[in-house]
PDB file of N, CA and C in Angstrom:
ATOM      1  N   UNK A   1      20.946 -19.595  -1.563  1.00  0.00           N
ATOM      2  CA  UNK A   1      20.042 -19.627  -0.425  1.00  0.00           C
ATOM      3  C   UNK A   1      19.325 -18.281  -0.289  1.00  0.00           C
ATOM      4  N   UNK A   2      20.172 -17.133  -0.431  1.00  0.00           N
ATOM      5  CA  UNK A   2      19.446 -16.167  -0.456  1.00  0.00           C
ATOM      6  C   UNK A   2      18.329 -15.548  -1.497  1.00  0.00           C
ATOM      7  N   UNK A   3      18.588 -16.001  -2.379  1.00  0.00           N
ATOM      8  CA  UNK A   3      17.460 -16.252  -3.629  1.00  0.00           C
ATOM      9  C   UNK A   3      16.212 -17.058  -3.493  1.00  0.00           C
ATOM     10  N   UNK A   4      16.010 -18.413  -2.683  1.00  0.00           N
ATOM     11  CA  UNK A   4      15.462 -18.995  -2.268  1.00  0.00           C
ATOM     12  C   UNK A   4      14.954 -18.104  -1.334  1.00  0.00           C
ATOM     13  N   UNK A   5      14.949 -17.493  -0.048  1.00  0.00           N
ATOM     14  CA  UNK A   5      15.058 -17.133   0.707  1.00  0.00           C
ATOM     15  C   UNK A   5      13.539 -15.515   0.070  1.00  0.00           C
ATOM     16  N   UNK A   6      14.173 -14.950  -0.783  1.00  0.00           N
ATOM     17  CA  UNK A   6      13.932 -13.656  -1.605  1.00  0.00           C
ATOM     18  C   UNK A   6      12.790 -14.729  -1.930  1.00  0.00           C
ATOM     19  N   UNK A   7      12.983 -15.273  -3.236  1.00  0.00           N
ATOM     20  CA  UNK A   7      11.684 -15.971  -3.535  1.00  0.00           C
ATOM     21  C   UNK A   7      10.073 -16.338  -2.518  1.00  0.00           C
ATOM     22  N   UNK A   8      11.038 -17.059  -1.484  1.00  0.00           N
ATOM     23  CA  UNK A   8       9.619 -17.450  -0.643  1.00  0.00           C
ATOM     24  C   UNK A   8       8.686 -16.281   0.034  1.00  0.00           C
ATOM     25  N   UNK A   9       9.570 -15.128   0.192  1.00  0.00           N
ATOM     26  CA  UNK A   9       9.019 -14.005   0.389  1.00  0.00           C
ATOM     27  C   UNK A   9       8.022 -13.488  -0.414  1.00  0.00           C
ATOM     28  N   UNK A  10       8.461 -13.029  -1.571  1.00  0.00           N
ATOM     29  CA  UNK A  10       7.978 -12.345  -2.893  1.00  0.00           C
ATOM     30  C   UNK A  10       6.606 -13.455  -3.064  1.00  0.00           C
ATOM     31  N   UNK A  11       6.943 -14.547  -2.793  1.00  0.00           N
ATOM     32  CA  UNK A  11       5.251 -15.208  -3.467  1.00  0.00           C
ATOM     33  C   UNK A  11       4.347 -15.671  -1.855  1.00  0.00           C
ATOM     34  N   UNK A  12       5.180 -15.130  -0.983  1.00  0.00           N
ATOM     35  CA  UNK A  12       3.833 -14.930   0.533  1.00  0.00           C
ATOM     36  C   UNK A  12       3.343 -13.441   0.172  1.00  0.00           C
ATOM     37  N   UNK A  13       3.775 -12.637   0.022  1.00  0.00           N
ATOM     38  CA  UNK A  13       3.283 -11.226  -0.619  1.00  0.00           C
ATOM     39  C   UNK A  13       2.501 -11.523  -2.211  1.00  0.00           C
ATOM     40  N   UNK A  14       2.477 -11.933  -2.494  1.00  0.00           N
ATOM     41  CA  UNK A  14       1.592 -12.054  -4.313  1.00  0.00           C
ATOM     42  C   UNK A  14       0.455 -12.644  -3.468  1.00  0.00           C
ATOM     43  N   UNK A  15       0.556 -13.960  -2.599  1.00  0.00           N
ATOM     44  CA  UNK A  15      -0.477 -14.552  -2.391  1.00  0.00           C
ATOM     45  C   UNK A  15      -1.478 -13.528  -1.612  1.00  0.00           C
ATOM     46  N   UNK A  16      -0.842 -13.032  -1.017  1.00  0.00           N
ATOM     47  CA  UNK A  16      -1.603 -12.056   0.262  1.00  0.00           C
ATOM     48  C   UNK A  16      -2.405 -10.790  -0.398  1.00  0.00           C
ATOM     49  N   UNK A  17      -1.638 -10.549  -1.501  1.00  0.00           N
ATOM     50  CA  UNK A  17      -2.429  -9.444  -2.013  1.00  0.00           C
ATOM     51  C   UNK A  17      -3.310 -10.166  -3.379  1.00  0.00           C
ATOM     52  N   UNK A  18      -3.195 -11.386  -3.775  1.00  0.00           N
ATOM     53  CA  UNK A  18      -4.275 -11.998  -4.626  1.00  0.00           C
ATOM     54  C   UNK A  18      -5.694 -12.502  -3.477  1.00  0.00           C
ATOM     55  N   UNK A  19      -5.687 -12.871  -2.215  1.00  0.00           N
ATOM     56  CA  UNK A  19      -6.845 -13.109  -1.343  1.00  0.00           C
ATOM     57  C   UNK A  19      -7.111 -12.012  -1.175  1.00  0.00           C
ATOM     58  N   UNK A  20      -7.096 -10.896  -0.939  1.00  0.00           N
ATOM     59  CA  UNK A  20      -7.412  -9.554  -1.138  1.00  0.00           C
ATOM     60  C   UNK A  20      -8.339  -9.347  -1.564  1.00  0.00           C
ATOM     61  N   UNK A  21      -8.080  -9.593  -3.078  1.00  0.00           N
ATOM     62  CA  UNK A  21      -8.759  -9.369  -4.465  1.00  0.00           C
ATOM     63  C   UNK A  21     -10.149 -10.464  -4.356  1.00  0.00           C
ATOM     64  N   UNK A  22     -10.472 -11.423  -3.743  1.00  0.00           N
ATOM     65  CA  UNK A  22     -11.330 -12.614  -3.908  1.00  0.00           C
ATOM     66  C   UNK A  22     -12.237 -12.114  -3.227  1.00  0.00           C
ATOM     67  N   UNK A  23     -13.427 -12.562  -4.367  1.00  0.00           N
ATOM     68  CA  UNK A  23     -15.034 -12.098  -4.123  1.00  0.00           C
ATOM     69  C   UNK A  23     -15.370 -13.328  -2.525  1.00  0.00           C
ATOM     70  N   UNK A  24     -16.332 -12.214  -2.053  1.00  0.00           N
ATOM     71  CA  UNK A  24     -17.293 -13.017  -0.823  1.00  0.00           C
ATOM     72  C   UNK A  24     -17.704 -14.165  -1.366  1.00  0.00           C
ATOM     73  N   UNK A  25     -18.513 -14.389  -2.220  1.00  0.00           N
ATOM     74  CA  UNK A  25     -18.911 -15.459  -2.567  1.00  0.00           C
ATOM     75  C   UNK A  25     -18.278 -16.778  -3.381  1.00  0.00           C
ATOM     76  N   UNK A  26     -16.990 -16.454  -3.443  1.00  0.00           N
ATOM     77  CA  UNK A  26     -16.010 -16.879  -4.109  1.00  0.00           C
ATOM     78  C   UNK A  26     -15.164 -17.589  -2.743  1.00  0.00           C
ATOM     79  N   UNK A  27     -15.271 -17.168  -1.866  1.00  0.00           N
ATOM     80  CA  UNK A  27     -14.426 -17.453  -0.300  1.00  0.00           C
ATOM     81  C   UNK A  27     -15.938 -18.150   0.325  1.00  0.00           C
ATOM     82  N   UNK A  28     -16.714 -17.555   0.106  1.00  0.00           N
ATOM     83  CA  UNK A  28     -17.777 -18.610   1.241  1.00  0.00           C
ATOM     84  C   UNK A  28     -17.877 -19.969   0.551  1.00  0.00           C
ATOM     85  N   UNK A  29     -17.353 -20.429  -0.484  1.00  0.00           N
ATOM     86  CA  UNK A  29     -17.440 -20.882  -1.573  1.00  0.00           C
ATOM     87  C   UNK A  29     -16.644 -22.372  -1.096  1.00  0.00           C
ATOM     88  N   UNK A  30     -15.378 -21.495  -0.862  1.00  0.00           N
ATOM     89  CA  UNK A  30     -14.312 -22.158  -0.266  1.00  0.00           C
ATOM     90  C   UNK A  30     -14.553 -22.813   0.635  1.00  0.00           C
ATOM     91  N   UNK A  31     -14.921 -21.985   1.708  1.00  0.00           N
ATOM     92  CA  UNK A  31     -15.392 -22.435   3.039  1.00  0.00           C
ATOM     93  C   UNK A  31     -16.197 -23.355   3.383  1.00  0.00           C
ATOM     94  N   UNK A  32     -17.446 -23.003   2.667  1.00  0.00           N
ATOM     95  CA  UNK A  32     -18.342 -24.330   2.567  1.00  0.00           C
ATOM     96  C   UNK A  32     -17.734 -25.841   1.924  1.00  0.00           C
ATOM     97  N   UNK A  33     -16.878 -25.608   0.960  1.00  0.00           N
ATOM     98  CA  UNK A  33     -16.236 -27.113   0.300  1.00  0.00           C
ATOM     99  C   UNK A  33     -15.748 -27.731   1.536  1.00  0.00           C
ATOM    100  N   UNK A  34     -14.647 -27.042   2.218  1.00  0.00           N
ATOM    101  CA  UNK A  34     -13.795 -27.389   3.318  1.00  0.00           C
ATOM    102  C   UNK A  34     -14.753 -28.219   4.721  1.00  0.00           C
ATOM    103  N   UNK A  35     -15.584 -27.327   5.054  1.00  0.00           N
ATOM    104  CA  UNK A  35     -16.674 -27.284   6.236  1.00  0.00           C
ATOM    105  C   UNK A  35     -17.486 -29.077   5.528  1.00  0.00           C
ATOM    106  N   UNK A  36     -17.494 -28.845   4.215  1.00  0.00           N
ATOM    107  CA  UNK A  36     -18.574 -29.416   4.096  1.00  0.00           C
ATOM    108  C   UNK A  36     -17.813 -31.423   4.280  1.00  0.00           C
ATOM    109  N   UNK A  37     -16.284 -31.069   3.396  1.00  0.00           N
ATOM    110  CA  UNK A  37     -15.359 -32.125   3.555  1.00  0.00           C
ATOM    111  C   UNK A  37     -15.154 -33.080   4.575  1.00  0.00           C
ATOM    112  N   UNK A  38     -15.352 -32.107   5.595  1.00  0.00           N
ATOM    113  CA  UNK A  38     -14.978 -32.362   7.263  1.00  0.00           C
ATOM    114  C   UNK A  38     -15.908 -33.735   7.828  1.00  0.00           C
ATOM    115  N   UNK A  39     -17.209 -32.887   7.060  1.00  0.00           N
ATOM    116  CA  UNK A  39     -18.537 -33.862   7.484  1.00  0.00           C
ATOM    117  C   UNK A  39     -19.582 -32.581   8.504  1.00  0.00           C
ATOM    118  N   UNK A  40     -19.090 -31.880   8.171  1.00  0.00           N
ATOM    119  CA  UNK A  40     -19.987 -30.630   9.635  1.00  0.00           C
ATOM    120  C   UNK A  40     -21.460 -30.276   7.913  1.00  0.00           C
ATOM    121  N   UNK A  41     -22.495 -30.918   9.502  1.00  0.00           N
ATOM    122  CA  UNK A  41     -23.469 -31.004   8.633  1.00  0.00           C
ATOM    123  C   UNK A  41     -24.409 -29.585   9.537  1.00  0.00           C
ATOM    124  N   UNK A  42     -25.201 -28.747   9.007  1.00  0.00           N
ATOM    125  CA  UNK A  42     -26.258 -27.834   9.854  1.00  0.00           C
ATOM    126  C   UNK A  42     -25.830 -26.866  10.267  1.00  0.00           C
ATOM    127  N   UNK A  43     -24.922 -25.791   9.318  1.00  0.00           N
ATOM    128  CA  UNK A  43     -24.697 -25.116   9.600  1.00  0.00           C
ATOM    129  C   UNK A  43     -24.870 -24.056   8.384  1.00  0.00           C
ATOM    130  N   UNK A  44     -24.748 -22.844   8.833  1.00  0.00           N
ATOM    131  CA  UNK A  44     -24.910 -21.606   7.587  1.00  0.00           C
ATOM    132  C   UNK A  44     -23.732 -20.739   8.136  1.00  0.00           C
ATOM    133  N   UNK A  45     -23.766 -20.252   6.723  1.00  0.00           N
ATOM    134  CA  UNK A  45     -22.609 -19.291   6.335  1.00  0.00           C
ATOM    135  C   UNK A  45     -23.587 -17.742   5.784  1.00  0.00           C
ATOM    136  N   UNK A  46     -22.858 -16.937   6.096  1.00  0.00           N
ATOM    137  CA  UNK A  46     -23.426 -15.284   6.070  1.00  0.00           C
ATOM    138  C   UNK A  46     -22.632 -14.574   5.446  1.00  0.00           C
ATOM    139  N   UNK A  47     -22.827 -13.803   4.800  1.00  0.00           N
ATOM    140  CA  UNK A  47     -21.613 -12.563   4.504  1.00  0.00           C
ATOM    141  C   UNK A  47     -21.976 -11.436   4.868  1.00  0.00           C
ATOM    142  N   UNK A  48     -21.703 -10.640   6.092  1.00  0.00           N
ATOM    143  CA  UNK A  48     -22.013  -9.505   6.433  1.00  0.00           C
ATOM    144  C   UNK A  48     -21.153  -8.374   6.859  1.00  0.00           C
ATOM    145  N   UNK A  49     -21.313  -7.087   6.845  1.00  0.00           N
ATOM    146  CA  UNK A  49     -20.076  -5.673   6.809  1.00  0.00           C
ATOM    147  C   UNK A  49     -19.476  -6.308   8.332  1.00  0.00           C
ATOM    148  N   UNK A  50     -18.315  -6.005   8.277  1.00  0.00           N
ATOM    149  CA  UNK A  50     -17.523  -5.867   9.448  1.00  0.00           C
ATOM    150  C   UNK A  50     -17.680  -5.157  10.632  1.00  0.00           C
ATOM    151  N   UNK A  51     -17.802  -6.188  11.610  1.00  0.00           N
ATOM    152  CA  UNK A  51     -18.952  -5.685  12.711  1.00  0.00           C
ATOM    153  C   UNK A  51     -19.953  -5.377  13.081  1.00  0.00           C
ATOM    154  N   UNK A  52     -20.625  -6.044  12.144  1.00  0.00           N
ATOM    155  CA  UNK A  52     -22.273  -6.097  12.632  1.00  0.00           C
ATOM    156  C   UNK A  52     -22.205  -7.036  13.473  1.00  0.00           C
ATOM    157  N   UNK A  53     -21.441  -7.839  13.579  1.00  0.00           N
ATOM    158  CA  UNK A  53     -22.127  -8.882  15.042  1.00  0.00           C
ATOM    159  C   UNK A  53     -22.700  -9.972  14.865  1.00  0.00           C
ATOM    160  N   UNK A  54     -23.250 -10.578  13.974  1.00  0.00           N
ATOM    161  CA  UNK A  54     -24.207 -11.172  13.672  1.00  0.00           C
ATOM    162  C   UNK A  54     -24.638 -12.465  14.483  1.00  0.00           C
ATOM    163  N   UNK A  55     -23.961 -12.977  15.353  1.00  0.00           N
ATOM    164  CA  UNK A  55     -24.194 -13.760  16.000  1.00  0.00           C
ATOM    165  C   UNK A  55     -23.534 -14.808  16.101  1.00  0.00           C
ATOM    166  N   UNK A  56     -22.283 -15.303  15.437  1.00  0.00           N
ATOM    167  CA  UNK A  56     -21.548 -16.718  15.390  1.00  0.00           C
ATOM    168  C   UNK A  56     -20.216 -16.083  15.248  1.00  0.00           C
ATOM    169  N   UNK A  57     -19.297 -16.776  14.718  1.00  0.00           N
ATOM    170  CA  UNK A  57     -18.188 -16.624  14.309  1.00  0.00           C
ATOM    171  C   UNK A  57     -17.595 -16.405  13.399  1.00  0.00           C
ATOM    172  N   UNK A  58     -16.644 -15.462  13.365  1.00  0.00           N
ATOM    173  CA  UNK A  58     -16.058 -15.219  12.017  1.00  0.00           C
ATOM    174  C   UNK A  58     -15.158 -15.842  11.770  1.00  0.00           C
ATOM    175  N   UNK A  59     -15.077 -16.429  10.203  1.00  0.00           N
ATOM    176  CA  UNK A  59     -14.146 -17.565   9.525  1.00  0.00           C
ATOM    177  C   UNK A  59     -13.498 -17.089   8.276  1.00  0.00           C
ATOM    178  N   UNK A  60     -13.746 -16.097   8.363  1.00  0.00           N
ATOM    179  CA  UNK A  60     -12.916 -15.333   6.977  1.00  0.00           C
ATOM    180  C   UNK A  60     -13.683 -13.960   6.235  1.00  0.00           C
ATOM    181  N   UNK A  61     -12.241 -12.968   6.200  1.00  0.00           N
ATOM    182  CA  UNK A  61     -12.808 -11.671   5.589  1.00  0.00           C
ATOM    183  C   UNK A  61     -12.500 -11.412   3.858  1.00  0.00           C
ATOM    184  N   UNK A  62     -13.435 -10.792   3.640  1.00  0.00           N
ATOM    185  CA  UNK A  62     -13.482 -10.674   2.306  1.00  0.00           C
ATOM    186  C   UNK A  62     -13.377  -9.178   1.749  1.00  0.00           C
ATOM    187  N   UNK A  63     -13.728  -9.355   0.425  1.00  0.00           N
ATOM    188  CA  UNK A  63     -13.751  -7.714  -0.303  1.00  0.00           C
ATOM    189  C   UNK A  63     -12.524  -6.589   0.591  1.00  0.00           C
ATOM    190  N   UNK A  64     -11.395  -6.726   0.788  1.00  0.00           N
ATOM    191  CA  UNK A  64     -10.455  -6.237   1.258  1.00  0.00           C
ATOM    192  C   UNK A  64     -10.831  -5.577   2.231  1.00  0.00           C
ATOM    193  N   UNK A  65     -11.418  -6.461   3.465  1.00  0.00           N
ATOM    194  CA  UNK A  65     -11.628  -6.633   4.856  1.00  0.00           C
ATOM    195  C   UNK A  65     -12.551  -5.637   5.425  1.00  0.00           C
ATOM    196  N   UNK A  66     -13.198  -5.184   3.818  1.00  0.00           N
ATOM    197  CA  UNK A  66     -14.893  -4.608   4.663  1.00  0.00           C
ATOM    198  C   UNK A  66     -15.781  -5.259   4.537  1.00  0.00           C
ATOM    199  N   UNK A  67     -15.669  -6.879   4.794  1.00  0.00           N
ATOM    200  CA  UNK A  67     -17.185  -7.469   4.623  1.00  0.00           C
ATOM    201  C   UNK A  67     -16.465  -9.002   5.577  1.00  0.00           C
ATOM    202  N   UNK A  68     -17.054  -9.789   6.354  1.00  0.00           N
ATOM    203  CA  UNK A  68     -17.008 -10.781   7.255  1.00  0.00           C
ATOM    204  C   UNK A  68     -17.649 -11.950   6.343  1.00  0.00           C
ATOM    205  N   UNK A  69     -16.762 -13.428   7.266  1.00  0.00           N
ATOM    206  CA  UNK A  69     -17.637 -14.343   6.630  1.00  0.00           C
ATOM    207  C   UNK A  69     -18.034 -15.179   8.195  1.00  0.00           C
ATOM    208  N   UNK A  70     -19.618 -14.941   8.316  1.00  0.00           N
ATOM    209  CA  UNK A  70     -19.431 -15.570   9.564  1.00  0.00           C
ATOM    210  C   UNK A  70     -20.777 -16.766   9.725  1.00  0.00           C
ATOM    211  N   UNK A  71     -19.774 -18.124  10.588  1.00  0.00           N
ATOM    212  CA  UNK A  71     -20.266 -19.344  10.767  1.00  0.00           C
ATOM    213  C   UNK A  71     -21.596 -19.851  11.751  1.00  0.00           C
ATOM    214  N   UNK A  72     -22.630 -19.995  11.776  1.00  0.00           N
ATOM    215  CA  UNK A  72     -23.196 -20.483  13.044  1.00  0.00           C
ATOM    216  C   UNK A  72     -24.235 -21.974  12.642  1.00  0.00           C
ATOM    217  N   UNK A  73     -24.042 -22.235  13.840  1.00  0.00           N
ATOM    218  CA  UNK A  73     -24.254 -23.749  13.765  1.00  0.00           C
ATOM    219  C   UNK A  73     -25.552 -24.360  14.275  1.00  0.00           C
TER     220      UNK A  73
END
């Protein structure tokens, strides 16, 4: 159990530091498949530095959390 235990740890840490590593456009990428799955039609996606503001919502950070991915509808 404790091996199990060790394990599930060790690969929430690999994962966390492999999304890290994932290009903006590689994650808006994502986002749009998902968004698009749903049926959410009329909307845009942005990639802009962290904290500019841009006007909607943010749905995911990229380039190791100096760049935003943000939604408006």
């Amino acid at each position: 159990m404790k091996r199990f235990i060790l394990a599930v740890g060790l690969l929430s840490l690999a994962g966390t530091a492999f999304a890290d590593g994932k290009s903006c456009e590689e994650l808006k990428a994502e986002i749009a498949a998902k968004l698009d799955a749903k049926g959410v039609s009329s909307y845009s996606l942005e990639i802009v530095d962290k904290g500019a503001g841009a006007g909607g919502k943010v749905v995911g950070t990229c380039e190791k959390g100096t760049k935003e991915i943000v939604y408006k509808r």
